[in-house]
N, C-alpha and C. Protein backbone atom coordinates (compact mmCIF):
# COMPACT_ATOMS: atom_id res chain seq x y z
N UNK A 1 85.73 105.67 91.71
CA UNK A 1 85.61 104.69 92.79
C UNK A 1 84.15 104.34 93.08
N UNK A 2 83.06 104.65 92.26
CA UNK A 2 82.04 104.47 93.08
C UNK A 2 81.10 104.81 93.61
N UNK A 3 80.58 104.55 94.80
CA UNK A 3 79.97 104.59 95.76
C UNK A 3 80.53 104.88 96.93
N UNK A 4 81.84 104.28 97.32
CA UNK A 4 82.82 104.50 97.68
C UNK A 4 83.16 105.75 98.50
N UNK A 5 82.76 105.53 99.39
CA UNK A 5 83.15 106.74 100.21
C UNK A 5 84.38 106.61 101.07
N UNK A 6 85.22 105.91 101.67
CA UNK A 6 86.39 105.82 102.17
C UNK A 6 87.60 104.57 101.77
N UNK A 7 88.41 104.30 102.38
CA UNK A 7 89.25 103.11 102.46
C UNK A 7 90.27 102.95 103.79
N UNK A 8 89.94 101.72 104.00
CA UNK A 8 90.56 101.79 105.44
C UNK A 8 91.61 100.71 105.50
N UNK A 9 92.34 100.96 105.53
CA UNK A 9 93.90 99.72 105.49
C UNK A 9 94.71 99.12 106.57
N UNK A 10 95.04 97.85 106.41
CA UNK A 10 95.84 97.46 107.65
C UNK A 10 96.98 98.32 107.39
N UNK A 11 98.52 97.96 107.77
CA UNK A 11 99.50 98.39 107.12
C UNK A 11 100.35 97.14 107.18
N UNK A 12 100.48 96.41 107.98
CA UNK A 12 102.16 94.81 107.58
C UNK A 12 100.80 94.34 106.78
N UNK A 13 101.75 93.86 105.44
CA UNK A 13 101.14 92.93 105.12
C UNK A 13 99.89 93.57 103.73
N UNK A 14 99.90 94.66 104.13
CA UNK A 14 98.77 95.22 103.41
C UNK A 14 99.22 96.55 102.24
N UNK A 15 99.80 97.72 103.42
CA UNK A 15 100.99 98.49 102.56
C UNK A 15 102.44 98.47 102.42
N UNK A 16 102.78 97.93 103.40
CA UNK A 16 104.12 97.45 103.32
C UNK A 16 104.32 95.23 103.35
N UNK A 17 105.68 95.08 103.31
CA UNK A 17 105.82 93.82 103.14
C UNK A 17 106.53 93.50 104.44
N UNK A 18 105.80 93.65 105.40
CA UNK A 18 106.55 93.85 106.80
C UNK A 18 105.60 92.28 107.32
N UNK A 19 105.18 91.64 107.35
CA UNK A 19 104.50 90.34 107.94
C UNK A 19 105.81 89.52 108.36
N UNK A 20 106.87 89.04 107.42
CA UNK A 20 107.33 88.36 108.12
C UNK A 20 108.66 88.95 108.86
N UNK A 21 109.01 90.20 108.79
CA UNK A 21 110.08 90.81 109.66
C UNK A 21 109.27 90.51 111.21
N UNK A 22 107.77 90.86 111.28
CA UNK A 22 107.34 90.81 112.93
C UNK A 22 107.41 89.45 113.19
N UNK A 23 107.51 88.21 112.18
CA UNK A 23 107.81 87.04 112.39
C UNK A 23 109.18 86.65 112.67
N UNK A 24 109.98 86.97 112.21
CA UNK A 24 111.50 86.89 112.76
C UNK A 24 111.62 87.38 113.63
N UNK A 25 110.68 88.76 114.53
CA UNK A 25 111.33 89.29 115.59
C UNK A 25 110.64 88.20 116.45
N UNK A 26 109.53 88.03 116.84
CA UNK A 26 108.87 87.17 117.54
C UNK A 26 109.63 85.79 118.02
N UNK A 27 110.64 85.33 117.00
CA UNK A 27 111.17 84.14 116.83
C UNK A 27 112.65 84.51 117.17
N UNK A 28 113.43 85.40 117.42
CA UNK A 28 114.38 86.04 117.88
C UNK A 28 113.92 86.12 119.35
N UNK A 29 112.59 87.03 119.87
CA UNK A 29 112.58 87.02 121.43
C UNK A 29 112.46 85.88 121.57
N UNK A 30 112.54 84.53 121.28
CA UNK A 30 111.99 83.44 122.14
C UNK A 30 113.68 82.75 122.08
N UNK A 31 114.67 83.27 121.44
CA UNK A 31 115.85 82.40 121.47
C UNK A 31 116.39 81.52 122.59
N UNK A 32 116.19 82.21 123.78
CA UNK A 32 116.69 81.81 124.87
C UNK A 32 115.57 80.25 125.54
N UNK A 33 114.47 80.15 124.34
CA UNK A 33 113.72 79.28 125.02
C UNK A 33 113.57 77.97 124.00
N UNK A 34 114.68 77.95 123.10
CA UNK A 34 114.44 76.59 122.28
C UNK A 34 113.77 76.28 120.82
N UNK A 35 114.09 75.91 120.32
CA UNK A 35 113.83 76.05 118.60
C UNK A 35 112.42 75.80 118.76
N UNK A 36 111.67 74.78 119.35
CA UNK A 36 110.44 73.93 119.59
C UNK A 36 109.72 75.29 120.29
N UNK A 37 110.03 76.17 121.11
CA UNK A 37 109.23 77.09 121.48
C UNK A 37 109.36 78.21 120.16
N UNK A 38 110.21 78.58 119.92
CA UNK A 38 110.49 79.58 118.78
C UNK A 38 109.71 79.11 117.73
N UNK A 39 109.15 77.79 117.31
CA UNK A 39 108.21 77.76 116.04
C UNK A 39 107.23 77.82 116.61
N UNK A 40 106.46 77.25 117.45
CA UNK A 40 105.22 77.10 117.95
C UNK A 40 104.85 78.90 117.73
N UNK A 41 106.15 79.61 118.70
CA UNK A 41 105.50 80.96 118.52
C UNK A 41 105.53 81.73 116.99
N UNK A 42 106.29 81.69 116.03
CA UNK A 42 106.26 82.04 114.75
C UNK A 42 105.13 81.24 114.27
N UNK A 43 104.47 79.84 114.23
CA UNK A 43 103.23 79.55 113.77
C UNK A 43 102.12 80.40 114.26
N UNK A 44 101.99 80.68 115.53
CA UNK A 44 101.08 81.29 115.80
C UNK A 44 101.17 82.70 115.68
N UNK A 45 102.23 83.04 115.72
CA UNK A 45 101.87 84.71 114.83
C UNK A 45 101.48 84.95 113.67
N UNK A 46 101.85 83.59 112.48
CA UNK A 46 101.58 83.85 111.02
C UNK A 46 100.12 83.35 111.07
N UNK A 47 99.51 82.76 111.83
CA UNK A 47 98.18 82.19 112.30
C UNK A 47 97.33 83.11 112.76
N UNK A 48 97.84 84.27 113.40
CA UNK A 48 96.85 85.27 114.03
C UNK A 48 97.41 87.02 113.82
N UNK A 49 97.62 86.89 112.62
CA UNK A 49 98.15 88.06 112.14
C UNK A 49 96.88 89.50 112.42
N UNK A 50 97.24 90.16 112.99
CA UNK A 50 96.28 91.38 112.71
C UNK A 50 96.18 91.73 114.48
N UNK A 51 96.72 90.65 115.21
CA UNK A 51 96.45 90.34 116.89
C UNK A 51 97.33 91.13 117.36
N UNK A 52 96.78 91.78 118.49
CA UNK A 52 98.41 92.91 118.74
C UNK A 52 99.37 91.96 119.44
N UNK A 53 100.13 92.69 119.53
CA UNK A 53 101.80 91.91 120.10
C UNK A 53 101.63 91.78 121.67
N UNK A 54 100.96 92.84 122.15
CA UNK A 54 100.88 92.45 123.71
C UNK A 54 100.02 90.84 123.71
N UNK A 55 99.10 90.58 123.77
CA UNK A 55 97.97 89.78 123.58
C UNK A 55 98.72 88.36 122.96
N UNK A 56 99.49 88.52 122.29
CA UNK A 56 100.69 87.51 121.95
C UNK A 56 101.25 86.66 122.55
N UNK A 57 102.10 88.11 123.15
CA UNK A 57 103.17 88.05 124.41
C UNK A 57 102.49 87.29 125.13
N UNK A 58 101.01 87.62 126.10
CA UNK A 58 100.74 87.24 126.77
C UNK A 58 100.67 85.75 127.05
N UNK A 59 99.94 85.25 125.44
CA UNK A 59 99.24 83.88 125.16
C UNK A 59 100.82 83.23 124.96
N UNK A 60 102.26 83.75 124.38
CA UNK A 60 103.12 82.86 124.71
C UNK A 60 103.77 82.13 125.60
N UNK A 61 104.30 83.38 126.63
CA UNK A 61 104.26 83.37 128.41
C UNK A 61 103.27 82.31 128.76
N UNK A 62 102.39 82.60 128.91
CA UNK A 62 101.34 81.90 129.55
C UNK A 62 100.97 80.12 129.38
N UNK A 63 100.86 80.28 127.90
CA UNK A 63 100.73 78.81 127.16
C UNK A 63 102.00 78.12 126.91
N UNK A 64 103.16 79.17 126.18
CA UNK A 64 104.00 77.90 126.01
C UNK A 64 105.23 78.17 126.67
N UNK A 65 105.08 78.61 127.52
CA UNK A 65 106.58 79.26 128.43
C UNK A 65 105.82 78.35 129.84
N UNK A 66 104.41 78.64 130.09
CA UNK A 66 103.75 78.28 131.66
C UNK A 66 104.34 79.30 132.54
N UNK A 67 104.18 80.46 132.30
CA UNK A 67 104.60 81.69 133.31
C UNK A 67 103.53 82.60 132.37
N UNK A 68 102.18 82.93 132.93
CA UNK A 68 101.75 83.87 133.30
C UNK A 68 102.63 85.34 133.70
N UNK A 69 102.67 86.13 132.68
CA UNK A 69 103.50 87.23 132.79
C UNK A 69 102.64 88.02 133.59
N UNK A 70 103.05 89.80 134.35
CA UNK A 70 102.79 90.63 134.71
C UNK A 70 102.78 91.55 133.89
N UNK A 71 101.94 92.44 133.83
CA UNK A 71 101.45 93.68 132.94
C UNK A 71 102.96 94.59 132.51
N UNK A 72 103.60 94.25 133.82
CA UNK A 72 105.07 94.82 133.64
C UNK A 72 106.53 94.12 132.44
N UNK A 73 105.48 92.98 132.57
CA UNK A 73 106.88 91.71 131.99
C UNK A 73 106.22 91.98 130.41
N UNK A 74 104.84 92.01 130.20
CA UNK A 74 104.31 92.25 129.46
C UNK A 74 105.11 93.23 128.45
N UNK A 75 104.99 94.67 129.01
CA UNK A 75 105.31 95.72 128.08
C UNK A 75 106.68 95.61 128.30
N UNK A 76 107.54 95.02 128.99
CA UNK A 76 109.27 94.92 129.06
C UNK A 76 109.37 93.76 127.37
N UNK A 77 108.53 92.85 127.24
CA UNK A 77 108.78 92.12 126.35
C UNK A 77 108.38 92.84 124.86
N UNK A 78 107.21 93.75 125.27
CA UNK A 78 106.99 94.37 123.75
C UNK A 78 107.74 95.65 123.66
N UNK A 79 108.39 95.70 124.01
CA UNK A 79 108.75 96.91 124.09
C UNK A 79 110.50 96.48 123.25
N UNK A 80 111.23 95.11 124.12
CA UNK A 80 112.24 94.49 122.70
C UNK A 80 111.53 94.48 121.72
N UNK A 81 110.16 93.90 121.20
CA UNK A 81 109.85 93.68 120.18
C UNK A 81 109.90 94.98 119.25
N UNK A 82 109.18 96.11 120.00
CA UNK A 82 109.46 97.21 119.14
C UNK A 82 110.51 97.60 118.43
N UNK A 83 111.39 97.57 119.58
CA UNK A 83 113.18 97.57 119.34
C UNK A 83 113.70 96.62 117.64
N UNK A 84 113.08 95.77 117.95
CA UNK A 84 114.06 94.75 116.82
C UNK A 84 113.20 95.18 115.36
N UNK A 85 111.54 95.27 115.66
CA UNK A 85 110.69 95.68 114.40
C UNK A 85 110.74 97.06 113.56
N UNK A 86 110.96 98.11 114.53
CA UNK A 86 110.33 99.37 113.86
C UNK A 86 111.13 100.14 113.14
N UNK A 87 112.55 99.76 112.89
CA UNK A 87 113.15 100.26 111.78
C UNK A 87 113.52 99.45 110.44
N UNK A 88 112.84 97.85 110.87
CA UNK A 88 113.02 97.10 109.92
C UNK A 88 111.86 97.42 109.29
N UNK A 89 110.82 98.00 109.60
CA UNK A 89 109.32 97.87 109.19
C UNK A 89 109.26 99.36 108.13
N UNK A 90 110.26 100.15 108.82
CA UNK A 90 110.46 101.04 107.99
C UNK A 90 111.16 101.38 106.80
N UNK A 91 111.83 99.77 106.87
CA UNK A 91 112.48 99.84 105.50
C UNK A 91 111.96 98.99 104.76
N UNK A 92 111.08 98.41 104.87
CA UNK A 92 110.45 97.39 104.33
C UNK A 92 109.89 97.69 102.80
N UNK A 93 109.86 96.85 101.94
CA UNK A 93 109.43 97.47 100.65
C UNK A 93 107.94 97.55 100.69
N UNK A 94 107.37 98.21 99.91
CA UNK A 94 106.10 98.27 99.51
C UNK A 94 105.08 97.12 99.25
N UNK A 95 104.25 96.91 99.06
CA UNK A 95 103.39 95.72 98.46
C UNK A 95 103.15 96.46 97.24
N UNK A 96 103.59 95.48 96.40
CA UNK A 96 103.55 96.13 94.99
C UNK A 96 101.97 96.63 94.47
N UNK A 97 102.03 97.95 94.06
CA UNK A 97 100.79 98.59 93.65
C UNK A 97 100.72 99.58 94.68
N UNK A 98 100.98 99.57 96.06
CA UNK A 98 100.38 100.10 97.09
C UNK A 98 100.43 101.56 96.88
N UNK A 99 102.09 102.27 96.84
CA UNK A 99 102.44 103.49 96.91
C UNK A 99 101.76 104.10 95.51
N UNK A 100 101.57 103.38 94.30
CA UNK A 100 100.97 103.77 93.11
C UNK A 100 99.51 103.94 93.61
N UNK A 101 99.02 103.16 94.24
CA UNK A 101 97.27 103.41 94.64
C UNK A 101 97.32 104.69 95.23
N UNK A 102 97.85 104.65 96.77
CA UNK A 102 97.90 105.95 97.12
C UNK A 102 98.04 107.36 96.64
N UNK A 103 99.03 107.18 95.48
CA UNK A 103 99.19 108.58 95.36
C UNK A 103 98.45 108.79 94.06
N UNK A 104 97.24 107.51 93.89
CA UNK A 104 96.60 108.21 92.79
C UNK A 104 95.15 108.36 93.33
N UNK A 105 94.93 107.81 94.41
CA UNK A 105 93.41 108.27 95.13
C UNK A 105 93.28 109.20 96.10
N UNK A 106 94.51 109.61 97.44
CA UNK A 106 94.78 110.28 98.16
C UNK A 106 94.06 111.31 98.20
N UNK A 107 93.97 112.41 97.17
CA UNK A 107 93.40 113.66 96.66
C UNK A 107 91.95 113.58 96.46
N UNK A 108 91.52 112.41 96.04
CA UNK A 108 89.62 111.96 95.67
C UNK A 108 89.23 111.20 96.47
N UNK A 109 89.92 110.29 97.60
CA UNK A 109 88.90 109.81 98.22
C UNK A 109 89.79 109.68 99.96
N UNK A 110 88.73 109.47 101.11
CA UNK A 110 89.71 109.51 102.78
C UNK A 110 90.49 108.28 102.47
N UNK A 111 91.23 108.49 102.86
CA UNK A 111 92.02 106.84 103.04
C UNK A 111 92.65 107.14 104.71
N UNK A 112 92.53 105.54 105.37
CA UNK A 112 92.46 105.44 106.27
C UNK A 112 93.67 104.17 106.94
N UNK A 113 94.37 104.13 108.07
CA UNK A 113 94.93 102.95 108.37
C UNK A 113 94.11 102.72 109.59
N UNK A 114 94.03 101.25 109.68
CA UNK A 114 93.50 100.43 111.30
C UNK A 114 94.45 99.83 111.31
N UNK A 115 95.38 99.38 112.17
CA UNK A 115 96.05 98.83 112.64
C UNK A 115 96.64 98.24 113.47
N UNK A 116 97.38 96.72 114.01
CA UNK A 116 97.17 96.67 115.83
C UNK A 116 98.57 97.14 115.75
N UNK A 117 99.63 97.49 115.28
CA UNK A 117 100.86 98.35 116.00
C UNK A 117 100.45 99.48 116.60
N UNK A 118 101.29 99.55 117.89
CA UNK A 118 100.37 100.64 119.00
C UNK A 118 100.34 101.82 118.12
N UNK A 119 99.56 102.87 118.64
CA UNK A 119 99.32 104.12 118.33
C UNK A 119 100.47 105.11 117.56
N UNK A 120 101.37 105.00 118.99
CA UNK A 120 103.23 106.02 118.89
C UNK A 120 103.85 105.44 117.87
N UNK A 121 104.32 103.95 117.66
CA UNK A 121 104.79 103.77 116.98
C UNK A 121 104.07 103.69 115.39
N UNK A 122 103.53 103.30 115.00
CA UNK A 122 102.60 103.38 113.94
C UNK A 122 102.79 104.79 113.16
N UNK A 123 102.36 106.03 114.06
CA UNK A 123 102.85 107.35 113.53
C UNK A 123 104.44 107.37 113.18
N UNK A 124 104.66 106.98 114.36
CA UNK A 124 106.41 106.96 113.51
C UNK A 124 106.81 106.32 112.76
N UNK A 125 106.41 105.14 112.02
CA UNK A 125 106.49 104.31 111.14
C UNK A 125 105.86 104.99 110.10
N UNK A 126 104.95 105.24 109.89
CA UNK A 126 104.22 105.96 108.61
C UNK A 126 104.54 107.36 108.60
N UNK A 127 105.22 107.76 109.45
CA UNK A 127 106.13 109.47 109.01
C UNK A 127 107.56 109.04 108.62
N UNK A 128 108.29 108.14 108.85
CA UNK A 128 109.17 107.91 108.59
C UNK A 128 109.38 107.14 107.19
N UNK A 129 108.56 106.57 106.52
CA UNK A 129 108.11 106.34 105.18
C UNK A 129 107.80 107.05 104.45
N UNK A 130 107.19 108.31 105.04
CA UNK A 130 107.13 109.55 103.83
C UNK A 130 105.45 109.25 103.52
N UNK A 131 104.17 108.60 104.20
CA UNK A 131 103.54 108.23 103.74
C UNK A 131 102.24 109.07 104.72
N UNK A 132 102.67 109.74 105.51
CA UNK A 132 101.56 110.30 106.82
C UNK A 132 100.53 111.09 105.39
N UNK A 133 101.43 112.13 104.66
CA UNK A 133 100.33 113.14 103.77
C UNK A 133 99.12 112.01 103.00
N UNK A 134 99.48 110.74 102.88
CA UNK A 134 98.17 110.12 102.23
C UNK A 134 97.08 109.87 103.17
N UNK A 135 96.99 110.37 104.28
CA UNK A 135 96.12 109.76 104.91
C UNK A 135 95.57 110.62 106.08
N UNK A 136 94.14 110.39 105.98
CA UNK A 136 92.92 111.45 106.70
C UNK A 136 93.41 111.43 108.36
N UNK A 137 93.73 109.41 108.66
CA UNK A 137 94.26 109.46 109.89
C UNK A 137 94.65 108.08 109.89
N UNK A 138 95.60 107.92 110.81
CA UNK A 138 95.98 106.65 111.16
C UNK A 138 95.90 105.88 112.86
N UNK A 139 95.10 104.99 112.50
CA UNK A 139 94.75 104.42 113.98
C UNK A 139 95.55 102.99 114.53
N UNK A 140 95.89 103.18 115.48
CA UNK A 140 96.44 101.82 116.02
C UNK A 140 95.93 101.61 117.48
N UNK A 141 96.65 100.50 118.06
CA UNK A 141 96.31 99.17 119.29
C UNK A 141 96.63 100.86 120.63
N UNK A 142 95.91 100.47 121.82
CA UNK A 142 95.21 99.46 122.07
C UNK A 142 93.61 99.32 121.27
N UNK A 143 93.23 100.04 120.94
CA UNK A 143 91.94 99.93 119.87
C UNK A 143 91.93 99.11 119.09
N UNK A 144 90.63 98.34 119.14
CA UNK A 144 90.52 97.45 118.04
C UNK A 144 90.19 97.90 116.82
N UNK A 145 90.34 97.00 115.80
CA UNK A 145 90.27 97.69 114.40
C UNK A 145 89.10 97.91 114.14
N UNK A 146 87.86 96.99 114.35
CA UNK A 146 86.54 97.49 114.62
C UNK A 146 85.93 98.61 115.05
N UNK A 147 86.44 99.08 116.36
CA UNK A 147 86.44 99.86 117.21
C UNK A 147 86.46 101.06 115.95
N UNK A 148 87.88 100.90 115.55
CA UNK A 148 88.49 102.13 114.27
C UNK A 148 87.44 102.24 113.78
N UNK A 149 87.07 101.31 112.52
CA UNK A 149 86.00 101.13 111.96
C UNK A 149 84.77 102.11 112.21
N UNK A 150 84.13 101.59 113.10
CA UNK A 150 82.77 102.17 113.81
C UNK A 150 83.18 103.54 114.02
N UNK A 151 84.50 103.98 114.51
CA UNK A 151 84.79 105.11 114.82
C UNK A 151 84.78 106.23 114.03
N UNK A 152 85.27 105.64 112.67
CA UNK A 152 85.18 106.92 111.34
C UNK A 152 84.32 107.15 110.64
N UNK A 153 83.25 105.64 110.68
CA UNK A 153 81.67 105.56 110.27
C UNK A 153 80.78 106.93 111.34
N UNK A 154 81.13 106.73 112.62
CA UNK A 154 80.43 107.71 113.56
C UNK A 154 81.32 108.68 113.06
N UNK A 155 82.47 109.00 112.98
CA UNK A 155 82.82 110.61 112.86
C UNK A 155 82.46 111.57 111.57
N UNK A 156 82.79 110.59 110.70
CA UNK A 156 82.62 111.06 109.08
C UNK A 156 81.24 111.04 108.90
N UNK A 157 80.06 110.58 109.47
CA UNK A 157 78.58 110.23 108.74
C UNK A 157 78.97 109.32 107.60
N UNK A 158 79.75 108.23 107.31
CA UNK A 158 79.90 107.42 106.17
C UNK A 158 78.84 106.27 106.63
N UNK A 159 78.47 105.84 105.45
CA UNK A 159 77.39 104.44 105.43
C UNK A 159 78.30 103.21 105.29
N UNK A 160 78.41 101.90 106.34
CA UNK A 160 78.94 100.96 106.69
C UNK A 160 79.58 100.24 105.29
N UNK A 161 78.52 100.44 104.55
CA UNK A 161 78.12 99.58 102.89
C UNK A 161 79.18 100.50 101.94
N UNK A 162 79.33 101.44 102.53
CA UNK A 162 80.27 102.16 101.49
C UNK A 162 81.62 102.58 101.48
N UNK A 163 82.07 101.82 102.72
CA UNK A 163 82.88 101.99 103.29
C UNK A 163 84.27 100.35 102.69
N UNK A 164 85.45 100.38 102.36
CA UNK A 164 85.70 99.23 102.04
C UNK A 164 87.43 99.09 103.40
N UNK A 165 87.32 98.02 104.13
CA UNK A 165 88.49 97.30 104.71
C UNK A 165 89.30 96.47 103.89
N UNK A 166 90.40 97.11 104.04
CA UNK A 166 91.52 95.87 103.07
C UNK A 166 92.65 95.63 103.94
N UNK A 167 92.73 94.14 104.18
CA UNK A 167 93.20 93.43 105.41
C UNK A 167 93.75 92.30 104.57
N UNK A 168 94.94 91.64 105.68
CA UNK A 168 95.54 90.62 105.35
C UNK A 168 95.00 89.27 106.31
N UNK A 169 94.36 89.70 107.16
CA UNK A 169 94.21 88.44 107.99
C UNK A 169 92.97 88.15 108.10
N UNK A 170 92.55 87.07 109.16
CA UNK A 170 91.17 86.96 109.30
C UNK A 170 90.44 87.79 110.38
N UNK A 171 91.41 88.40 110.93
CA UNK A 171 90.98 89.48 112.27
C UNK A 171 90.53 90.65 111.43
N UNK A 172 91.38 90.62 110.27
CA UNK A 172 91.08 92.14 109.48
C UNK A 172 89.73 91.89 108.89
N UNK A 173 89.54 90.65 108.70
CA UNK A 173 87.81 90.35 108.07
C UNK A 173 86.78 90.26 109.05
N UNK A 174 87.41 89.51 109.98
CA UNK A 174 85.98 89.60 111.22
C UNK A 174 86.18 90.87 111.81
N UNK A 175 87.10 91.96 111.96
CA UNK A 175 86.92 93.39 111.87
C UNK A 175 85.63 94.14 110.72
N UNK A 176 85.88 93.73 110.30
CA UNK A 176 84.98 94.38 109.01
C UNK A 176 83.50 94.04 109.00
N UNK A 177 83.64 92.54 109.53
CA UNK A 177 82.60 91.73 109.71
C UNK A 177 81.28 92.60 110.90
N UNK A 178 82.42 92.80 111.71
CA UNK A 178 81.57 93.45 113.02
C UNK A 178 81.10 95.21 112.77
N UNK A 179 82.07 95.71 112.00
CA UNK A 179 81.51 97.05 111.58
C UNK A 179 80.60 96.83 110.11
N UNK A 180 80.21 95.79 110.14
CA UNK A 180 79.48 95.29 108.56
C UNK A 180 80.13 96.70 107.46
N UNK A 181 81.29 96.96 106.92
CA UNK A 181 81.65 97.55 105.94
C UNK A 181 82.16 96.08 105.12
N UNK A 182 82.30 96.63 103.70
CA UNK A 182 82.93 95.63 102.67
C UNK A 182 84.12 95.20 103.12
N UNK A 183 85.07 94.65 102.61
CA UNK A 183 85.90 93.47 103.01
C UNK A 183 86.78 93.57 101.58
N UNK A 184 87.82 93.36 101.30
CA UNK A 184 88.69 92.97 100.25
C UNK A 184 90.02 92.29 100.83
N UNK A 185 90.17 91.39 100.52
CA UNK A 185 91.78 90.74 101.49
C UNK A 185 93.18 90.75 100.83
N UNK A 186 93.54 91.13 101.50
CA UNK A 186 95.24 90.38 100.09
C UNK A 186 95.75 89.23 100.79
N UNK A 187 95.97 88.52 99.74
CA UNK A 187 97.51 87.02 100.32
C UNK A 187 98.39 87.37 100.44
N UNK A 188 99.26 87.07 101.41
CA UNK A 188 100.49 87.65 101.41
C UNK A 188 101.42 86.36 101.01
N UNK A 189 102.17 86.13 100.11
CA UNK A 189 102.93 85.24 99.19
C UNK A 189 103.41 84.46 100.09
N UNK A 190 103.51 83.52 100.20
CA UNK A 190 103.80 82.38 101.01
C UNK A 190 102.55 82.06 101.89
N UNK A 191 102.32 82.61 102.42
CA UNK A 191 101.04 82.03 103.66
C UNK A 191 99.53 81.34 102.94
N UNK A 192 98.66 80.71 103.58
CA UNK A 192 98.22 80.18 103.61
C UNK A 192 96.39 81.36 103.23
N UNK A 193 95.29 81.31 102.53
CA UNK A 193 95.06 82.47 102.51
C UNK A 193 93.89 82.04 103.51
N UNK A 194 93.52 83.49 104.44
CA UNK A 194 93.22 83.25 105.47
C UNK A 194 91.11 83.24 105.53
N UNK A 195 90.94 83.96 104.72
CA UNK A 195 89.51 84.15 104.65
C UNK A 195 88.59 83.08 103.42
N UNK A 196 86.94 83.35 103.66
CA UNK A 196 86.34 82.06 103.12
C UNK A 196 86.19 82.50 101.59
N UNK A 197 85.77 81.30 101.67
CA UNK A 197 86.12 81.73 99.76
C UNK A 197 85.70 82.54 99.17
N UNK A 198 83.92 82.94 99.65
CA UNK A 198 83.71 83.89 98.88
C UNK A 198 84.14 85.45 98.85
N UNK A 199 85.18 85.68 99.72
CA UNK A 199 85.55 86.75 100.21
C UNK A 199 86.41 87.14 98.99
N UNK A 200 85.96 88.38 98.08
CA UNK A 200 87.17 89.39 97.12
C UNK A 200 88.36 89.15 97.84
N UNK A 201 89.20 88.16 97.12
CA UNK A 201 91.14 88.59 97.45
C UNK A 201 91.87 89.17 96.26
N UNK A 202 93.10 89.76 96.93
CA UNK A 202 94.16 89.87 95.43
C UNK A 202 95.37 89.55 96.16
N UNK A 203 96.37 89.58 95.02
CA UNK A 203 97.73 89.03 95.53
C UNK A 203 98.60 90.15 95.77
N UNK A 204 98.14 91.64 95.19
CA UNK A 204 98.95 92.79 95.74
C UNK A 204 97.93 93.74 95.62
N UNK A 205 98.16 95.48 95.60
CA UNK A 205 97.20 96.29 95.05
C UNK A 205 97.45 96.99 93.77
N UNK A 206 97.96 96.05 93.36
CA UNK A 206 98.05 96.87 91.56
C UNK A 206 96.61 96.53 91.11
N UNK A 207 95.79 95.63 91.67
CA UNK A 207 94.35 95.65 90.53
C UNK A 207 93.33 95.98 91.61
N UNK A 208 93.72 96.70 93.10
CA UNK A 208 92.79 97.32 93.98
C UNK A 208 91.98 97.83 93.40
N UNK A 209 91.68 99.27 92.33
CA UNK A 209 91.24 99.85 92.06
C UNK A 209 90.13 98.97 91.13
N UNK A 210 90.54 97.85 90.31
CA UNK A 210 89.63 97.68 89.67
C UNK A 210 88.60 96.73 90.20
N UNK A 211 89.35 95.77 91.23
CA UNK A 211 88.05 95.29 91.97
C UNK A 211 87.10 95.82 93.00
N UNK A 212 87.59 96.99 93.84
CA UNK A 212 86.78 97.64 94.07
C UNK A 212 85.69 98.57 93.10
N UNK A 213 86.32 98.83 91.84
CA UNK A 213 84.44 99.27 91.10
C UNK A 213 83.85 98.10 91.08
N UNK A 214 84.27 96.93 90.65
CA UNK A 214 83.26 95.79 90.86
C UNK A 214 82.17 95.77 91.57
């Protein structure tokens, strides 16, 4: 690997193929409010992928509902969302390459998740996959992924530069951006790809390994 001293991963979208299950759930809570509200909100989730679900919630309520929710209505709404996501997320297939990367670097180098699914669930999602032993630690919301970032750079003594983020969105890059570590993106097949051009992408992680010696 390198130089290479860690790897830090989203997980929808990145190790699993879970992006558009949180898009169907998103578009399921809004049933009661009209097809025209139900896309607006599925555009803007596939638009701001990496954004936690509260912060969502909020900007949907608020903008396209015009009800300003309460902190209470808030977590009553993510809290269905959890409901409808976290066993679909757990069955979700792999991103092809992913489970092969892991279990061939796991042992030689930290591997890491940032992630905005909250904290609780996140662990239970990645123990329930069979996937917790690959990994040094796994971080989720309310923390930002930055936050993560900076956080394992300060805990580990790792150098920013040697450090690589592999993200699906553009939050996962201006994450990276702000902890200045490297950057690698994946597309996720259908969507639109989210970062500038000169930014390293791939279309899964079967050739992770080789663009990171690059």
């Amino acid at each position: 690997m390198g130089d290479v001293q860690a790897i830090v991963f989203d997980f929808d979208g990145v190790l699993a193929e879970s992006v558009h299950v949180k898009g169907e759930a998103f578009y399921q809570l809004y049933e009661d409010s009209g097809q025209d509200i139900q896309q607006k909100v599925l555009e803007h989730h596939l638009a701001h992928g990496g954004v936690s679900r509260f912060d969502k919630i909020r900007h949907y309520q608020s903008e396209f509902l015009g009800k300003p929710p309460s902190e209470e209505e808030v977590q009553k709404i993510a809290d269905r969302f959890s409901d409808l996501v976290e066993e679909k997320v757990v069955q979700s297939d792999w991103v092809a390459g992913a489970k092969e990367f892991l279990e061939e670097f796991y042992q030689r180098l930290p591997l890491f998740v940032a992630s905005a699914t909250p904290q609780e669930e996140l662990e239970r999602i990645v123990a329930a996959r069979g996937m917790s032993g690959y990994f040094k630690a796994v971080f989720g919301s309310p923390v930002t992924k930055a936050e993560h970032l900076k956080s394992i750079m300060a805990e580990y003594g790792y150098d920013p530069q040697k450090i690589v983020m592999v993200g699906d969105t553009i939050s996962d890059y201006n994450a990276a951006q702000e902890a200045v570590t490297r950057f690698i993106g994946r597309i996720v097949a259908g969507l639109d790809r989210p970062f500038p051009e000169d930014v390293k992408a791939i279309d899964d992680l079967t050739t992770l390994a080789d663009v990171i010696n690059v």
